[in-house]
N, C-alpha and C. Protein backbone atom coordinates (compact mmCIF):
# COMPACT_ATOMS: atom_id res chain seq x y z
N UNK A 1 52.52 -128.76 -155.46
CA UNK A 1 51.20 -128.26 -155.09
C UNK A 1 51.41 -127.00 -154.24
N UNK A 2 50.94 -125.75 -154.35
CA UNK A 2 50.41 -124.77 -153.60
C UNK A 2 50.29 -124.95 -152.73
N UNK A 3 51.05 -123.78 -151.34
CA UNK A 3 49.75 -124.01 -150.41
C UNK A 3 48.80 -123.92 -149.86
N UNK A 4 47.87 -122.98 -150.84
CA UNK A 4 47.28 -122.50 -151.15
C UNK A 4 46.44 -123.76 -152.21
N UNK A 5 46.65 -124.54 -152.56
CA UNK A 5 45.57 -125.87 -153.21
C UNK A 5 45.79 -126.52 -151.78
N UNK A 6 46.98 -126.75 -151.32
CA UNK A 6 47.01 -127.73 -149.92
C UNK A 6 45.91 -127.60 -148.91
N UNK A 7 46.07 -126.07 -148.95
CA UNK A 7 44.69 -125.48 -147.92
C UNK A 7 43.18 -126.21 -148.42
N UNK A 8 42.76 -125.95 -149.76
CA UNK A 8 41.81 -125.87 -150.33
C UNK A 8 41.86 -127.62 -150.46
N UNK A 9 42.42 -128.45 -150.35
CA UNK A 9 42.07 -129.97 -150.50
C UNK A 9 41.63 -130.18 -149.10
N UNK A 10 42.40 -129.35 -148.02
CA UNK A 10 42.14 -129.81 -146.59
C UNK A 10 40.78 -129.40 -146.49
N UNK A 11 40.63 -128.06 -146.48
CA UNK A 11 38.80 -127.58 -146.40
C UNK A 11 38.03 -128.88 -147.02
N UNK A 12 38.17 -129.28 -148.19
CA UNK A 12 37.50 -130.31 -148.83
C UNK A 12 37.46 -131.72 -148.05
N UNK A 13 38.42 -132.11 -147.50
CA UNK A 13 38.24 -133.06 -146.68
C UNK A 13 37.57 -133.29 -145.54
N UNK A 14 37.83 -132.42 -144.98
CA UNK A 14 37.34 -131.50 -143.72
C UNK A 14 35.09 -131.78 -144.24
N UNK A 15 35.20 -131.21 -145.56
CA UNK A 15 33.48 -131.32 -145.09
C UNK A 15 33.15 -132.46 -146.15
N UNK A 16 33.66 -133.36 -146.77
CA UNK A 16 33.23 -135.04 -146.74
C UNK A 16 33.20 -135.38 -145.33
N UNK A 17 34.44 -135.12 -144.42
CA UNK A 17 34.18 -135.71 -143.12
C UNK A 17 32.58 -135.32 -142.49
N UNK A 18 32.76 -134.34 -142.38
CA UNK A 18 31.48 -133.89 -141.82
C UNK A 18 30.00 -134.25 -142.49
N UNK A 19 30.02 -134.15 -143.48
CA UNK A 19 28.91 -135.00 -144.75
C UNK A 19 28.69 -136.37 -144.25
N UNK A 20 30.15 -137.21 -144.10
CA UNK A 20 30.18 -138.51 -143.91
C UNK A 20 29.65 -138.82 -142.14
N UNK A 21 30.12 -137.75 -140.95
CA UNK A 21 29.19 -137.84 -139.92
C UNK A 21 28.10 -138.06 -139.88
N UNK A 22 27.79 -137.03 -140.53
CA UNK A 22 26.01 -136.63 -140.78
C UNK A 22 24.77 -137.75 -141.49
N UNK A 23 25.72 -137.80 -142.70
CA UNK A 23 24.92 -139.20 -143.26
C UNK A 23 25.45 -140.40 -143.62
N UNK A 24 26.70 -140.12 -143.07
CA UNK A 24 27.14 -141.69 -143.54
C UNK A 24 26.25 -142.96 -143.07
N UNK A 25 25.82 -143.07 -141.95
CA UNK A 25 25.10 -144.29 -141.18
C UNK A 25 24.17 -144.90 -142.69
N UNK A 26 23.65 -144.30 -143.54
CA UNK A 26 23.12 -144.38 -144.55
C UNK A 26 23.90 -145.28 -145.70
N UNK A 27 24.73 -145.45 -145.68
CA UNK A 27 25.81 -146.46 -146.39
C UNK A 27 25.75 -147.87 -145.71
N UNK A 28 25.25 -147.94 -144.46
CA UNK A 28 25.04 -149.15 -144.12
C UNK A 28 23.86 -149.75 -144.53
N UNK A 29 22.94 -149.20 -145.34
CA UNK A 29 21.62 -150.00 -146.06
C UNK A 29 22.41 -150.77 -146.92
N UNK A 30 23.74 -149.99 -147.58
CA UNK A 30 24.30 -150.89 -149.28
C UNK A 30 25.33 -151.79 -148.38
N UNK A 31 26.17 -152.01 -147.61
CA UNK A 31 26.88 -152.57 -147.23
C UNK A 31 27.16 -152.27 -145.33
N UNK A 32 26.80 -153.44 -145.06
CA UNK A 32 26.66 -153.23 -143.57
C UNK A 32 28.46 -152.95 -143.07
N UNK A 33 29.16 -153.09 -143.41
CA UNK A 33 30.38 -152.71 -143.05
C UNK A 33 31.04 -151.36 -142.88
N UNK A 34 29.90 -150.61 -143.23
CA UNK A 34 30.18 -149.35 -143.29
C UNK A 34 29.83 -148.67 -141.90
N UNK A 35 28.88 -149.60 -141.29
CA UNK A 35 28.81 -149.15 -139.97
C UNK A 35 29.65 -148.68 -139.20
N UNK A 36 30.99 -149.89 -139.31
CA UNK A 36 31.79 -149.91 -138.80
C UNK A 36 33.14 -148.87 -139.29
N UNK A 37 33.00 -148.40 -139.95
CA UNK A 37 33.62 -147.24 -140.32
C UNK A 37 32.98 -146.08 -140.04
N UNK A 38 31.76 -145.49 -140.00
CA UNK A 38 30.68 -144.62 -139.89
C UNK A 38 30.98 -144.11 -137.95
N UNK A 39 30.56 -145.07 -137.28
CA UNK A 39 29.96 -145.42 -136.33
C UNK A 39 31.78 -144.33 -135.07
N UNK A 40 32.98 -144.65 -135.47
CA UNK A 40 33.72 -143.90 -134.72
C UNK A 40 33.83 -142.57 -135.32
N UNK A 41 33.76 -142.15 -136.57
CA UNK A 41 33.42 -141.10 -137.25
C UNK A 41 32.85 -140.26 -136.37
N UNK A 42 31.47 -141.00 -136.38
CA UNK A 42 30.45 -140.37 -135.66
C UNK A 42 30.50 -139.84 -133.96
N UNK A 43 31.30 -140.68 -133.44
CA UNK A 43 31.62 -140.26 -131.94
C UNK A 43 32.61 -139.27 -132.15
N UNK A 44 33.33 -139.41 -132.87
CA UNK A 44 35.02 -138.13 -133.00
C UNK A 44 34.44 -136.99 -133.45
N UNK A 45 33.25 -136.75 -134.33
CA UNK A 45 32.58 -135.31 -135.20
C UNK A 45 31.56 -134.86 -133.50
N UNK A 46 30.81 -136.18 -133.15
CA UNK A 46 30.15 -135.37 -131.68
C UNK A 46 31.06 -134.68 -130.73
N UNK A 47 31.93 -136.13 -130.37
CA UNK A 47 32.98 -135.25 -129.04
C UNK A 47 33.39 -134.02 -129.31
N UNK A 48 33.98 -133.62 -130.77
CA UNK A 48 34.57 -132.55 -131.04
C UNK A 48 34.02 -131.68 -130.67
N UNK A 49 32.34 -131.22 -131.41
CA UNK A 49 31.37 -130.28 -131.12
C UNK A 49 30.91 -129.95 -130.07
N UNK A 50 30.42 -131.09 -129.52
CA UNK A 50 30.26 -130.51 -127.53
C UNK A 50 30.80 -130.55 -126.78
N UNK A 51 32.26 -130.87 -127.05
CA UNK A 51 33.46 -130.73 -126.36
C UNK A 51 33.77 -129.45 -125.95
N UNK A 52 33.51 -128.56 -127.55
CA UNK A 52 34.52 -127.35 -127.67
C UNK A 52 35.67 -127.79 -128.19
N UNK A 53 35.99 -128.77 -128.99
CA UNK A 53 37.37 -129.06 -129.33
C UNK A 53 37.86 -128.39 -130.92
N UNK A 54 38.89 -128.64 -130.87
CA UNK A 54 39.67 -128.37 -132.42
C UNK A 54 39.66 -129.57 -132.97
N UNK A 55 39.08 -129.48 -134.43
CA UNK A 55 39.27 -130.87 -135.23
C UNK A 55 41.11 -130.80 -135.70
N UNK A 56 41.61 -131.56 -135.38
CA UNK A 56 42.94 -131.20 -135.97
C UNK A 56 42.90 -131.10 -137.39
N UNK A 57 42.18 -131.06 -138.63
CA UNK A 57 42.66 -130.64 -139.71
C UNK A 57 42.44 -129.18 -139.79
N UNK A 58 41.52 -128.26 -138.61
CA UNK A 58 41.49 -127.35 -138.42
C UNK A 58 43.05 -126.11 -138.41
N UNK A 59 44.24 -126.90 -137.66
CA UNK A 59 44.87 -125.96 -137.89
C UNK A 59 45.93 -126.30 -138.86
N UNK A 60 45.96 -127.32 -139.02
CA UNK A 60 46.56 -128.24 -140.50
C UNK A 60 45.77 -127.09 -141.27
N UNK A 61 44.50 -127.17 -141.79
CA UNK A 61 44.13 -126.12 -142.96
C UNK A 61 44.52 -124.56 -142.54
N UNK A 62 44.86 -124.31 -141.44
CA UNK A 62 45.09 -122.60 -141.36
C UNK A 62 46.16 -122.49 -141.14
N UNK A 63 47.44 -123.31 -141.07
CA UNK A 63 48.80 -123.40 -141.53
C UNK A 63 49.01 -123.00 -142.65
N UNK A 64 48.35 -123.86 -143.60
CA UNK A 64 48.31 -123.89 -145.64
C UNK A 64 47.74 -122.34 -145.73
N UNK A 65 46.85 -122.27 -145.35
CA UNK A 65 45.87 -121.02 -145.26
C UNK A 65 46.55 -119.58 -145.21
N UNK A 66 46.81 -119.67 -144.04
CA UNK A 66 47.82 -118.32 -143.98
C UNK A 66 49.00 -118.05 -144.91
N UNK A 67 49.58 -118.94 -145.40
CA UNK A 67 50.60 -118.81 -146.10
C UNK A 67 50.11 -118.32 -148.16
N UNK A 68 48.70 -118.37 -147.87
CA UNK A 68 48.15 -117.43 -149.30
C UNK A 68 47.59 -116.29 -148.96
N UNK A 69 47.61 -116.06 -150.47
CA UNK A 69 47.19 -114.37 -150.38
C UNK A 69 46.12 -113.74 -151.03
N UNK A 70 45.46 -114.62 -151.63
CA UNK A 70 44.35 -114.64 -152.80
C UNK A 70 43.15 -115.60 -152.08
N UNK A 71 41.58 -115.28 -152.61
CA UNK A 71 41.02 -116.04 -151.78
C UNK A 71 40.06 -116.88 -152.88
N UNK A 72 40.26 -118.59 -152.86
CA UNK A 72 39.66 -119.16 -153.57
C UNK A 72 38.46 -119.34 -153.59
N UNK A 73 37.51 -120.26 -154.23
CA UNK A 73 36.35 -120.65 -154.01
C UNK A 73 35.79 -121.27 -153.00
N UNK A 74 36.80 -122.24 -152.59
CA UNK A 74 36.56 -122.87 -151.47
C UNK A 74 36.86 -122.31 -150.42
N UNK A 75 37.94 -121.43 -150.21
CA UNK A 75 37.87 -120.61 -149.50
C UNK A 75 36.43 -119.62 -148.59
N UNK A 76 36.08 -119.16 -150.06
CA UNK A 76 35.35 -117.45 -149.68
C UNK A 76 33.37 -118.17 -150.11
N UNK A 77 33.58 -119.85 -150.08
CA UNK A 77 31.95 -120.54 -150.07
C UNK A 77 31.88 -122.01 -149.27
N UNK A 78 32.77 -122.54 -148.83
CA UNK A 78 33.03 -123.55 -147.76
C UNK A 78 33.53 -123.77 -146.57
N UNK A 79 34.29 -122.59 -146.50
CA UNK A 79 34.72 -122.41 -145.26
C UNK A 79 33.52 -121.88 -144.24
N UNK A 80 32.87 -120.81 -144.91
CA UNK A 80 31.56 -120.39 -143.77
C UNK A 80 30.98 -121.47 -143.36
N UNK A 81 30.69 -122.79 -144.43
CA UNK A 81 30.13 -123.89 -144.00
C UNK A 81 30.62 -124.53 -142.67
N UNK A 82 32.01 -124.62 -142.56
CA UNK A 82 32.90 -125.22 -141.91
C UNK A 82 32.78 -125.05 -140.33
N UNK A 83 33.18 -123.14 -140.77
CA UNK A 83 33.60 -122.71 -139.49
C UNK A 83 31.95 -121.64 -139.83
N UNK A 84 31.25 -121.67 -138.99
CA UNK A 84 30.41 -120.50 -139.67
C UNK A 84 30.72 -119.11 -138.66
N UNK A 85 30.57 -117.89 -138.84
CA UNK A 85 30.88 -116.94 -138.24
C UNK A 85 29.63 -116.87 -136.87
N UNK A 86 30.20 -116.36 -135.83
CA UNK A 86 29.28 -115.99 -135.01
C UNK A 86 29.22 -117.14 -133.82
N UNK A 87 29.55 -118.48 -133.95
CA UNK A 87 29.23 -119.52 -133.46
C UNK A 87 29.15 -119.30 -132.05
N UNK A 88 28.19 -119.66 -131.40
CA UNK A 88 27.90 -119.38 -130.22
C UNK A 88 28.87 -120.99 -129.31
N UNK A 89 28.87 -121.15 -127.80
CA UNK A 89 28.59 -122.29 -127.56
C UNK A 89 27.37 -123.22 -127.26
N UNK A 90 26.52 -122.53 -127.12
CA UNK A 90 25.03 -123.23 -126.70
C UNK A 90 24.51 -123.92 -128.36
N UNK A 91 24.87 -122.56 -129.77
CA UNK A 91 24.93 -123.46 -130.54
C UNK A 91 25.64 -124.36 -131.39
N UNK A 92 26.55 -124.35 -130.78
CA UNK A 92 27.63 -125.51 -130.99
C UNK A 92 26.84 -127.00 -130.25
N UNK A 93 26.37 -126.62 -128.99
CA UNK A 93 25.58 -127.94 -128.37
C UNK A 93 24.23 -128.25 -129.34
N UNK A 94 23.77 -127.55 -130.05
CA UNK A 94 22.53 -127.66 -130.77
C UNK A 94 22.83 -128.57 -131.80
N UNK A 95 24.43 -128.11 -132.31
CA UNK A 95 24.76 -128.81 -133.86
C UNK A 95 25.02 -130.27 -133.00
N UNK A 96 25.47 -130.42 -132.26
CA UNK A 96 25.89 -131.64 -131.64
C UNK A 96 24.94 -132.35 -131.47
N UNK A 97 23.90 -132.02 -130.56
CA UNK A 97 23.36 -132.72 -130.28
C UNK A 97 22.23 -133.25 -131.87
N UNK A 98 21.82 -132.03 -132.82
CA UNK A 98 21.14 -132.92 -133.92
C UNK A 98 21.93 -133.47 -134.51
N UNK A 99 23.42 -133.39 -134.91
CA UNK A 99 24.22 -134.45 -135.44
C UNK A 99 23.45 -135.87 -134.81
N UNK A 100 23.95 -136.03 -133.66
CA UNK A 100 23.64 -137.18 -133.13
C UNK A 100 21.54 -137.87 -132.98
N UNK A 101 20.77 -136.60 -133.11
CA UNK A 101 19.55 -136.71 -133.32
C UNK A 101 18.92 -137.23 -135.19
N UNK A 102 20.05 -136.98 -135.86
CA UNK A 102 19.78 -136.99 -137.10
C UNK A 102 20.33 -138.67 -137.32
N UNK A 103 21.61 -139.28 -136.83
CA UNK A 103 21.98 -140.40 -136.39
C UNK A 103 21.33 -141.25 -136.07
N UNK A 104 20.58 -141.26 -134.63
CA UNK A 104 19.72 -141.36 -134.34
C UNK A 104 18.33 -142.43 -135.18
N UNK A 105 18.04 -141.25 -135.43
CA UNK A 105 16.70 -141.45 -136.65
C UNK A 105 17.66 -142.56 -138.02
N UNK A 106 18.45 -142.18 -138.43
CA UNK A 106 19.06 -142.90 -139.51
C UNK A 106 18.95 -144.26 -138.93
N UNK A 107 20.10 -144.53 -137.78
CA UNK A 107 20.28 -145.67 -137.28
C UNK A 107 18.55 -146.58 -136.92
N UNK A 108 18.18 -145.88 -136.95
CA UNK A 108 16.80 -146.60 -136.55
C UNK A 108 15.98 -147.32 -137.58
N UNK A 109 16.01 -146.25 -139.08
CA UNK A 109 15.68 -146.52 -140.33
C UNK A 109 16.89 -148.14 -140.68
N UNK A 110 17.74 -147.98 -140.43
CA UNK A 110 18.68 -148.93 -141.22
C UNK A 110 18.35 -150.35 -140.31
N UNK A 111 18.13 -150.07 -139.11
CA UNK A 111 17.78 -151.34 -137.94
C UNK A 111 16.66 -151.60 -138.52
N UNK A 112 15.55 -151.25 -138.76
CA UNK A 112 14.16 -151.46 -138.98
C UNK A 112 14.06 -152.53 -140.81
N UNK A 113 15.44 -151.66 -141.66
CA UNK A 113 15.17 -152.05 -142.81
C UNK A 113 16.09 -153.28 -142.67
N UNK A 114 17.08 -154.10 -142.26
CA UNK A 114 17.52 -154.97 -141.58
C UNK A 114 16.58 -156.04 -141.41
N UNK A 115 15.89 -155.70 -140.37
CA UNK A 115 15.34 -156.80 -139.87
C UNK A 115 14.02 -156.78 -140.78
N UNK A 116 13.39 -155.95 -141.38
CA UNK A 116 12.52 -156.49 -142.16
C UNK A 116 12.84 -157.24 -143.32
N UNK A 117 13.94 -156.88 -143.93
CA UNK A 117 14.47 -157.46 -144.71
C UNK A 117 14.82 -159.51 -144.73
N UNK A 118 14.85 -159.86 -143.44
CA UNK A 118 15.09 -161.36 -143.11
C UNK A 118 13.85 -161.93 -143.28
């Protein structure tokens, strides 16, 4: 494998993770066990963001990264997703905090459909 595909599988992982922050809590309507997979996800994608931290596949992917010379798809249309240009820190606290506002609301939907459900 390339490392240059190596890069480009990591980007890809990198935003299921973030997908799976965002909405995973939503997998616990089909199987409540997913909570429990969801649920530290979800604290490791917040801390990161209003931390200010580095996700470590962050420099895992710009290891692979640097070492190409051509710029793929995922590259030059997922990465802005990733990392977007400009990022402030105040809105870095914004993404954080609706991560966890969007959570939130999910977790509430899945509690509600739960117990109506009995």
């Amino acid at each position: 494998m390339s490392e240059q595909m190596l890069a480009d599988a990591i980007v890809i992982v990198h935003l299921l993770f973030i997908g799976f922050a965002l909405l995973g809590g939503l997998l616990a309507l089909w199987r409540r066990w997913w909570l429990w997979l969801h649920l530290p996800a979800l604290g490791w994608a917040a801390l990161v963001v209003l931390m200010g931290w580095v996700c470590p596949l962050t420099p895992l992917e710009n290891r692979y990264r640097a070492a190409g010379y051509t710029s793929s798809f995922i590259e030059h249309y997922l990465l802005p997703i990733i990392y977007p240009p400009g990022l402030s820190r105040e809105q870095q606290w914004l993404l954080g905090l609706a991560l966890l506002a969007v959570n939130a609301a999910i977790y509430t939907w899945v509690i509600w459909r739960w117990r109506r459900s009995r």
